[in-house]
PDB file of N, CA and C in Angstrom:
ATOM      1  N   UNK A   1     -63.761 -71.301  47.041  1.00  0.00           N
ATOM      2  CA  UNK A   1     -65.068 -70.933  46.530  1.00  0.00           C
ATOM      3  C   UNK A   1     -65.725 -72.173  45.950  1.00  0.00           C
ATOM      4  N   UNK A   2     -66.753 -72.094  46.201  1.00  0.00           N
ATOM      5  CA  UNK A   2     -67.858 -73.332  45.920  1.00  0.00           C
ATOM      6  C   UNK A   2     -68.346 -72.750  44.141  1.00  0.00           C
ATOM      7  N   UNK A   3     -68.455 -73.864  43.356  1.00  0.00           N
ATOM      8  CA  UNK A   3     -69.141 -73.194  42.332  1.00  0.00           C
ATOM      9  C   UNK A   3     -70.352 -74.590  42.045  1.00  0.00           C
ATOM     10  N   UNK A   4     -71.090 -74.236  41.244  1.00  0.00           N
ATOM     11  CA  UNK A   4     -72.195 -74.591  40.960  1.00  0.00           C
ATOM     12  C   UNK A   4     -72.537 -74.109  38.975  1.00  0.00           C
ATOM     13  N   UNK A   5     -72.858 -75.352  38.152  1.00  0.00           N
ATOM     14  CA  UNK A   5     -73.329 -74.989  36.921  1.00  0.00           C
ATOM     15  C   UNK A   5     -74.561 -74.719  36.827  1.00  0.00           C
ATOM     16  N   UNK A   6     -74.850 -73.846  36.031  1.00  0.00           N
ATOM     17  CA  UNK A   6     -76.572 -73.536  35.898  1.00  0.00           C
ATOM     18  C   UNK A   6     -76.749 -73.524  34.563  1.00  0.00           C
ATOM     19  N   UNK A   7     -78.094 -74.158  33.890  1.00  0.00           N
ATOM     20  CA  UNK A   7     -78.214 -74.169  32.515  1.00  0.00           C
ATOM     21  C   UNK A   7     -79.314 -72.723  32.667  1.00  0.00           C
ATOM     22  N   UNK A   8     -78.982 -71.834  31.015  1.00  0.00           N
ATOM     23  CA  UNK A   8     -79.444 -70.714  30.718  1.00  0.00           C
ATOM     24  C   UNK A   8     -79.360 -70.838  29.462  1.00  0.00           C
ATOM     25  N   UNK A   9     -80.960 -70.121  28.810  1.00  0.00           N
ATOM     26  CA  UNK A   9     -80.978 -70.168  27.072  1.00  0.00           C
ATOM     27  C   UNK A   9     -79.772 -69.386  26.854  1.00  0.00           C
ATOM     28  N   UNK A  10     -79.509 -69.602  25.837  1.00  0.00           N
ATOM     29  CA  UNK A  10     -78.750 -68.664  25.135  1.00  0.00           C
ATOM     30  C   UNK A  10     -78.938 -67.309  24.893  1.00  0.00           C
ATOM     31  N   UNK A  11     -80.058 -67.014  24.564  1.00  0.00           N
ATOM     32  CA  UNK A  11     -80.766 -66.010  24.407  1.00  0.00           C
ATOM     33  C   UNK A  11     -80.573 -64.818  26.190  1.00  0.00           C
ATOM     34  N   UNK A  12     -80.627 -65.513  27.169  1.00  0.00           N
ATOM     35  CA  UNK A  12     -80.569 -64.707  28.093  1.00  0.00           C
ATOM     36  C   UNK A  12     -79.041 -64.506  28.735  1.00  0.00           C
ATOM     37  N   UNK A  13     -77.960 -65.775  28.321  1.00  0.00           N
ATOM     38  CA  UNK A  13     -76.839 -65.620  28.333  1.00  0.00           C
ATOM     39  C   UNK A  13     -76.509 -64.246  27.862  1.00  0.00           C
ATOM     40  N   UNK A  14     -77.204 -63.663  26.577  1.00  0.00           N
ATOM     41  CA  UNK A  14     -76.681 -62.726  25.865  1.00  0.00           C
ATOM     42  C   UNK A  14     -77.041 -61.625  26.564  1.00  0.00           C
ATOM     43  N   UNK A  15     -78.187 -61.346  27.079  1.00  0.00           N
ATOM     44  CA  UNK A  15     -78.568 -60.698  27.606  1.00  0.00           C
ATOM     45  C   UNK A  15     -78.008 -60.330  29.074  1.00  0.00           C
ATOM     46  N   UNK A  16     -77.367 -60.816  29.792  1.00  0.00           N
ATOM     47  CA  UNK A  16     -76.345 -60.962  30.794  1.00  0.00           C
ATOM     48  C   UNK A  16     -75.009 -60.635  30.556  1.00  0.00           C
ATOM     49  N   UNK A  17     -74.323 -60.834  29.257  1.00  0.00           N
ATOM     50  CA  UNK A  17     -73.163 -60.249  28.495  1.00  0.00           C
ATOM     51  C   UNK A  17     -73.048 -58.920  28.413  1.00  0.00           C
ATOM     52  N   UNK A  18     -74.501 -58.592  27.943  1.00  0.00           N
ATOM     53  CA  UNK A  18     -75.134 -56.848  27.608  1.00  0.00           C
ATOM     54  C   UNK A  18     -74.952 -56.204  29.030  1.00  0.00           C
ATOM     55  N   UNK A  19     -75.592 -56.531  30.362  1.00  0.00           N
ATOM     56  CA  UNK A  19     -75.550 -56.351  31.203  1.00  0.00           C
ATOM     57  C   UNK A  19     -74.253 -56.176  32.243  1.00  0.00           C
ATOM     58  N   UNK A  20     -73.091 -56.162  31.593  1.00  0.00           N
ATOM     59  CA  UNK A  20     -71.808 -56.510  32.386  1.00  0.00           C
ATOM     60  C   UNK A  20     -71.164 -54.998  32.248  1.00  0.00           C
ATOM     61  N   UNK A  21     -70.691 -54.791  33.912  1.00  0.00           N
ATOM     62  CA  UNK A  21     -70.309 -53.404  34.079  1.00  0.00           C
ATOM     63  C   UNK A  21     -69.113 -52.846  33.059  1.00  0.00           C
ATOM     64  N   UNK A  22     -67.983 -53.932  32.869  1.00  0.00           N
ATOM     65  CA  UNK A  22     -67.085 -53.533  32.213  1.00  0.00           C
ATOM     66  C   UNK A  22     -66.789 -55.516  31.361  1.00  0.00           C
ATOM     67  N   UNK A  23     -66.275 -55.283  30.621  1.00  0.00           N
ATOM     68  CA  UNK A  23     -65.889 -56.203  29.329  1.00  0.00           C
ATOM     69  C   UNK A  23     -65.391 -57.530  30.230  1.00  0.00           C
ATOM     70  N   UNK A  24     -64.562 -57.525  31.200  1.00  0.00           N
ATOM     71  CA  UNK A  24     -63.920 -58.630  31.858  1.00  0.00           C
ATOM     72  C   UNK A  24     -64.512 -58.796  33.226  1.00  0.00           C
ATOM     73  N   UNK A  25     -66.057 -58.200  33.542  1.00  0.00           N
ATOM     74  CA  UNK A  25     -66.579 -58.834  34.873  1.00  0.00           C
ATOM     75  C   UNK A  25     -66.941 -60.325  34.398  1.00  0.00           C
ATOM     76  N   UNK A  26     -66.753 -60.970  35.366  1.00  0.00           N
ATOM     77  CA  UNK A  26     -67.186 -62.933  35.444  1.00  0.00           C
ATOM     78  C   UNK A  26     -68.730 -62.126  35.680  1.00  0.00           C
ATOM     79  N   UNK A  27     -69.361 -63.719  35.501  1.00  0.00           N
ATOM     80  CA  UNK A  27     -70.553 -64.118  35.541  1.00  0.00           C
ATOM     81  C   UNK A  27     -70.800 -64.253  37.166  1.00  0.00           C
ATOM     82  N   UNK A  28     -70.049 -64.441  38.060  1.00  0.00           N
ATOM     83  CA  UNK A  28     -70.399 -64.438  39.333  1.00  0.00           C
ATOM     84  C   UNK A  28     -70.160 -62.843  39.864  1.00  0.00           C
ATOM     85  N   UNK A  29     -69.667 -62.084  39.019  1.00  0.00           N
ATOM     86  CA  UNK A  29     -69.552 -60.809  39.752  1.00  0.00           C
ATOM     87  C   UNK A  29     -70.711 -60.070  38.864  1.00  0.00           C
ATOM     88  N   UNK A  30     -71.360 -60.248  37.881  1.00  0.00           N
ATOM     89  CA  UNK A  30     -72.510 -59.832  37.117  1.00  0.00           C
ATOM     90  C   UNK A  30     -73.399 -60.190  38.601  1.00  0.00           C
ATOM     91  N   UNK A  31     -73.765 -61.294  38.558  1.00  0.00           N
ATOM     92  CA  UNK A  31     -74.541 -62.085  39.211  1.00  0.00           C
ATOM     93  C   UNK A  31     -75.041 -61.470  40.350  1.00  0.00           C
ATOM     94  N   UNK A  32     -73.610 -61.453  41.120  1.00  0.00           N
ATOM     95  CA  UNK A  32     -73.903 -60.706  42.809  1.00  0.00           C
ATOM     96  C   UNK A  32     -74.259 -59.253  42.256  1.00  0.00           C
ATOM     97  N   UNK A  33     -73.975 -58.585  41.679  1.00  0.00           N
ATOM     98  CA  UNK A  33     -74.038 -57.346  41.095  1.00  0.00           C
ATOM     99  C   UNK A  33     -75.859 -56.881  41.104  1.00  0.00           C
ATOM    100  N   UNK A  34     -76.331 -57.674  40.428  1.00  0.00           N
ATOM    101  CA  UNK A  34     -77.383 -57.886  39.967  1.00  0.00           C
ATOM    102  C   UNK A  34     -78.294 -58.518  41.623  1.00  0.00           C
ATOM    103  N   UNK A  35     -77.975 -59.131  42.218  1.00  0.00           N
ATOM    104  CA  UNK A  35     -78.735 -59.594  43.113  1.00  0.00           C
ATOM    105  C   UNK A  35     -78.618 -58.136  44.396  1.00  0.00           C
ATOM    106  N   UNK A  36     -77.435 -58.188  45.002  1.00  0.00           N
ATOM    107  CA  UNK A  36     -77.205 -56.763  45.333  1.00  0.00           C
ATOM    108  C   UNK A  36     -77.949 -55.634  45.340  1.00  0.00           C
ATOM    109  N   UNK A  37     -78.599 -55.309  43.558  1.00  0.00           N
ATOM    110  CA  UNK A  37     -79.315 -54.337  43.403  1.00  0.00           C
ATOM    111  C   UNK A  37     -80.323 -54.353  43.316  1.00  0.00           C
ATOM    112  N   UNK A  38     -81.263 -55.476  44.119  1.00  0.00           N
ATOM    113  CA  UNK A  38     -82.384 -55.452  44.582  1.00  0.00           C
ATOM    114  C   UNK A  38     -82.780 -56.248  46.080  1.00  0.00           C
ATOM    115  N   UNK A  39     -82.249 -55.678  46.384  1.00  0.00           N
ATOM    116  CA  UNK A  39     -81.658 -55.654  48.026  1.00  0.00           C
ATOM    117  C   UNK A  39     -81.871 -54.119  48.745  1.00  0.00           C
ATOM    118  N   UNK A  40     -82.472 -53.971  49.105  1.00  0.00           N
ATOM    119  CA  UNK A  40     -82.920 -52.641  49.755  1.00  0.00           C
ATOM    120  C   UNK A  40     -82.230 -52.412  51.342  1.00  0.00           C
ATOM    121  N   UNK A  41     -81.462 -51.798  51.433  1.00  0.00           N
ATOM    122  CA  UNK A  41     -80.578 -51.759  52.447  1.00  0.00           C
ATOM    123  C   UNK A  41     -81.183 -50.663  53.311  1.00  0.00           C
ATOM    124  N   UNK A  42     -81.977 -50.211  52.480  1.00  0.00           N
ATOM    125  CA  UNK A  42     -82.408 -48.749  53.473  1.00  0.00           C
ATOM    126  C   UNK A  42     -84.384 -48.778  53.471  1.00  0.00           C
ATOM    127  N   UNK A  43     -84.941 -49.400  53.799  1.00  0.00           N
ATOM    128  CA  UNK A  43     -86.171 -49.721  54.022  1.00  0.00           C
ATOM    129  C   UNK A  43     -87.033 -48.354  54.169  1.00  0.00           C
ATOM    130  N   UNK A  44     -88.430 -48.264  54.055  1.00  0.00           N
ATOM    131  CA  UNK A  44     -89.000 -47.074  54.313  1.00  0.00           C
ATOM    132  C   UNK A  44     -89.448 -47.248  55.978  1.00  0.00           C
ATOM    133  N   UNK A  45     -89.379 -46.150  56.585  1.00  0.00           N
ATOM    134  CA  UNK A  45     -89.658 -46.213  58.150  1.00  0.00           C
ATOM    135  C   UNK A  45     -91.162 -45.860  57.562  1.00  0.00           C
ATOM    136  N   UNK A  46     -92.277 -46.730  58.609  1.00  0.00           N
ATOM    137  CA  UNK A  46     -93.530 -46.367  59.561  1.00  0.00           C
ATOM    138  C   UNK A  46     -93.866 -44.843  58.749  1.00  0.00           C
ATOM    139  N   UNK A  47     -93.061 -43.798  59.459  1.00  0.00           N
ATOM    140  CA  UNK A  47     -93.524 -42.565  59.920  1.00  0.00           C
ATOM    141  C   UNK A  47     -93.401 -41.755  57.623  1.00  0.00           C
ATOM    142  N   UNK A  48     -92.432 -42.873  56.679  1.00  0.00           N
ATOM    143  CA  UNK A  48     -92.088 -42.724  55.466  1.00  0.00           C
ATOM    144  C   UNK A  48     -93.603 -43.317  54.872  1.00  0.00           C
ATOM    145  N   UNK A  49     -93.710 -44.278  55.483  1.00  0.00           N
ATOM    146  CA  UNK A  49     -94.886 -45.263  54.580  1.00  0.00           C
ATOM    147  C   UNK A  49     -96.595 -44.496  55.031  1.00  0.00           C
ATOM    148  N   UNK A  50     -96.385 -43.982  55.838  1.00  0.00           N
ATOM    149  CA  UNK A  50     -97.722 -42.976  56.569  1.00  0.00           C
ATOM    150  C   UNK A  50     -97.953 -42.269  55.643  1.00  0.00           C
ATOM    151  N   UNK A  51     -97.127 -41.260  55.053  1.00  0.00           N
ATOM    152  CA  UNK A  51     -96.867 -39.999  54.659  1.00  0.00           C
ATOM    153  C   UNK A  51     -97.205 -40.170  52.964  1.00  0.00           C
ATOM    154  N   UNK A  52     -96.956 -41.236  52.448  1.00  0.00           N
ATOM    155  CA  UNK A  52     -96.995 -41.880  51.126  1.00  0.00           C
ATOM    156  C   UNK A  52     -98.413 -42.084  51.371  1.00  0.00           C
ATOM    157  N   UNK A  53     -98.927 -42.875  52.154  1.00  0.00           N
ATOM    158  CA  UNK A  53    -100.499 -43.258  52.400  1.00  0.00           C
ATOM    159  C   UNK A  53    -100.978 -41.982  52.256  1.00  0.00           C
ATOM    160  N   UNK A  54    -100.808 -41.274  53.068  1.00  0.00           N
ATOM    161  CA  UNK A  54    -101.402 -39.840  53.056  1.00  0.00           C
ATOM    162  C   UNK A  54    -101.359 -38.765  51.848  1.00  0.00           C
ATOM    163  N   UNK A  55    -100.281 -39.124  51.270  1.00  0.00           N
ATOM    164  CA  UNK A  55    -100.371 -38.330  49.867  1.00  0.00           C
ATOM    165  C   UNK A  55    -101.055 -39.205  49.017  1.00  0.00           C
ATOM    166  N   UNK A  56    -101.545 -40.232  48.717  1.00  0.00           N
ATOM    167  CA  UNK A  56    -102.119 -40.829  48.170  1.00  0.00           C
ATOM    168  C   UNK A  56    -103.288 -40.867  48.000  1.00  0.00           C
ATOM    169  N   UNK A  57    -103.418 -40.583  49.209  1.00  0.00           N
ATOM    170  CA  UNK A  57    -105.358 -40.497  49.967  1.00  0.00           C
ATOM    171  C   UNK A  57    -105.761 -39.158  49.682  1.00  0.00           C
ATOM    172  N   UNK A  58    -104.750 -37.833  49.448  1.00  0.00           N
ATOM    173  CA  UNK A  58    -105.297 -36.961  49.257  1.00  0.00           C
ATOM    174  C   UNK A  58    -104.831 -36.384  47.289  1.00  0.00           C
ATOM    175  N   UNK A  59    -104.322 -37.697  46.952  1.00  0.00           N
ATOM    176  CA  UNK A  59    -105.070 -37.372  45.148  1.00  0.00           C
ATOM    177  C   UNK A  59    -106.143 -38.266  44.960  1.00  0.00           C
ATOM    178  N   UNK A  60    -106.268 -39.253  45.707  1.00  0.00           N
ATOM    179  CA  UNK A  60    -108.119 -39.621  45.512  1.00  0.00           C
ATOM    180  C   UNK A  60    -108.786 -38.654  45.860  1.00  0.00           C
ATOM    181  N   UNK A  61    -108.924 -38.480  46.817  1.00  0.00           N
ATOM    182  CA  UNK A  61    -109.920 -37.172  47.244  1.00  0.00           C
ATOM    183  C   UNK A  61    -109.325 -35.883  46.378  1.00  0.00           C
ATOM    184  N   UNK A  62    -108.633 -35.297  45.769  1.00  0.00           N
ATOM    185  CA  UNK A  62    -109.027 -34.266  44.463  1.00  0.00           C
ATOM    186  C   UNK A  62    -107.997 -33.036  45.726  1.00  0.00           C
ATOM    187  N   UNK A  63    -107.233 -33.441  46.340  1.00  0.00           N
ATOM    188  CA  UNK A  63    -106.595 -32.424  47.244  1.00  0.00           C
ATOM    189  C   UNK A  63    -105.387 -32.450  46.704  1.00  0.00           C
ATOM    190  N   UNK A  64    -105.331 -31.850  45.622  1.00  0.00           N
ATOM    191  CA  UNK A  64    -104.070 -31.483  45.277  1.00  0.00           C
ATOM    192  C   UNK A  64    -104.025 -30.015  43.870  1.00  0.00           C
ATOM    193  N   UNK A  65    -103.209 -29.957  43.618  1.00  0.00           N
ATOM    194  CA  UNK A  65    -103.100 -28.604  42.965  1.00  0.00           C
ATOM    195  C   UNK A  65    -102.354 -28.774  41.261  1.00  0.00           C
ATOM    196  N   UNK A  66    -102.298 -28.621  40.497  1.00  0.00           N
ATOM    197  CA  UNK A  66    -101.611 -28.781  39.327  1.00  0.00           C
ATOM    198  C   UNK A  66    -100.487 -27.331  38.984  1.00  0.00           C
ATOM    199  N   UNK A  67     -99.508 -28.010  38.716  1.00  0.00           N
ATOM    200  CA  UNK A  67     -98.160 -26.804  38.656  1.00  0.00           C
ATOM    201  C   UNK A  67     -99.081 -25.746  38.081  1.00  0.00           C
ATOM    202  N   UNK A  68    -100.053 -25.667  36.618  1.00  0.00           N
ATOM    203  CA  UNK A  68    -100.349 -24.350  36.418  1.00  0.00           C
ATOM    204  C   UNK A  68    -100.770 -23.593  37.764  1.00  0.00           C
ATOM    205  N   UNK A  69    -101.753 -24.342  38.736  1.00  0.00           N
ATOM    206  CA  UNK A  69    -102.465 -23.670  39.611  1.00  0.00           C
ATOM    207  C   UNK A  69    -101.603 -22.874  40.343  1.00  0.00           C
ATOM    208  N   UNK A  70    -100.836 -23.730  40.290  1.00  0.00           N
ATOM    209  CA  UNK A  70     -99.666 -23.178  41.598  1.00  0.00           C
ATOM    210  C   UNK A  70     -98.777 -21.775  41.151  1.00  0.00           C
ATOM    211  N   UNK A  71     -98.333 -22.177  39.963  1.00  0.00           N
ATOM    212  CA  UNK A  71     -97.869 -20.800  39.498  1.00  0.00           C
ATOM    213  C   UNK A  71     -98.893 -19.724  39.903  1.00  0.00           C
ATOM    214  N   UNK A  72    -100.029 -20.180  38.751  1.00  0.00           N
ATOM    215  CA  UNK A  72    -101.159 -18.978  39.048  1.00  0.00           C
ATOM    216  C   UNK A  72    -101.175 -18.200  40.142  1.00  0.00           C
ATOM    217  N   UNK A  73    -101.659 -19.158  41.368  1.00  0.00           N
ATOM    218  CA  UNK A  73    -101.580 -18.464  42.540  1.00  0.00           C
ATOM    219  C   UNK A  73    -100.411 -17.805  42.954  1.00  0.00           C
ATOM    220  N   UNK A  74     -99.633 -18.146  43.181  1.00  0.00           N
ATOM    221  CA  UNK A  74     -97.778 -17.505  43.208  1.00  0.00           C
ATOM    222  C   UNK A  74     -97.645 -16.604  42.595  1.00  0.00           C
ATOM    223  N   UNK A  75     -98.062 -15.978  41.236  1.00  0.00           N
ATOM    224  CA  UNK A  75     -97.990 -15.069  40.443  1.00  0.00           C
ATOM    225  C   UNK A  75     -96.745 -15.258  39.796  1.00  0.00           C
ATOM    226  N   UNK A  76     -96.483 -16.722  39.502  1.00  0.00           N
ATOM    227  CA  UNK A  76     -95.006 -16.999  38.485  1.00  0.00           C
ATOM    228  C   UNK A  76     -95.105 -17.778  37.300  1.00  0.00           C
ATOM    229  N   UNK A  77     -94.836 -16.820  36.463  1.00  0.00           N
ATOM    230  CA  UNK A  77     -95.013 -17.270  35.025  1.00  0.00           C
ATOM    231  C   UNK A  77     -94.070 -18.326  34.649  1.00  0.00           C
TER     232      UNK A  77
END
């Protein structure tokens, strides 16, 4: 394994300490940990990102309903 030093305030050192899954993860397994979890392995498809557009477009335009309404109409208290 290749390593590499990196300077970090102190202040965020600590903050990386706070951040550690269990008491004895290293700083390189924080690290990947942390990079890992913003890594999107599962992307939104086309036909996902449409559908978001489209619900979007229809609370600008006032096409949508508020839970009271919905009960109301449903007849559920």
């Amino acid at each position: 394994m290749e390593t590499t030093t990196i300077q970090i305030r102190k202040a965020l050192k600590k903050k990386l300490e706070e951040l550690k899954a269990y008491p004895n993860e290293t700083m390189d397994q924080l690290i990947e940990r942390l990079a890992d979890s913003k890594i999107d392995y599962e992307p939104l498809s086309e036909e996902e990102i449409k559908g978001i557009e489209k619900g979007l477009a229809d609370i600008k335009a006032g096409r949508v309903y508020t839970l009271e309404e919905v009960r109301k109409k449903l007849g559920i208290k």
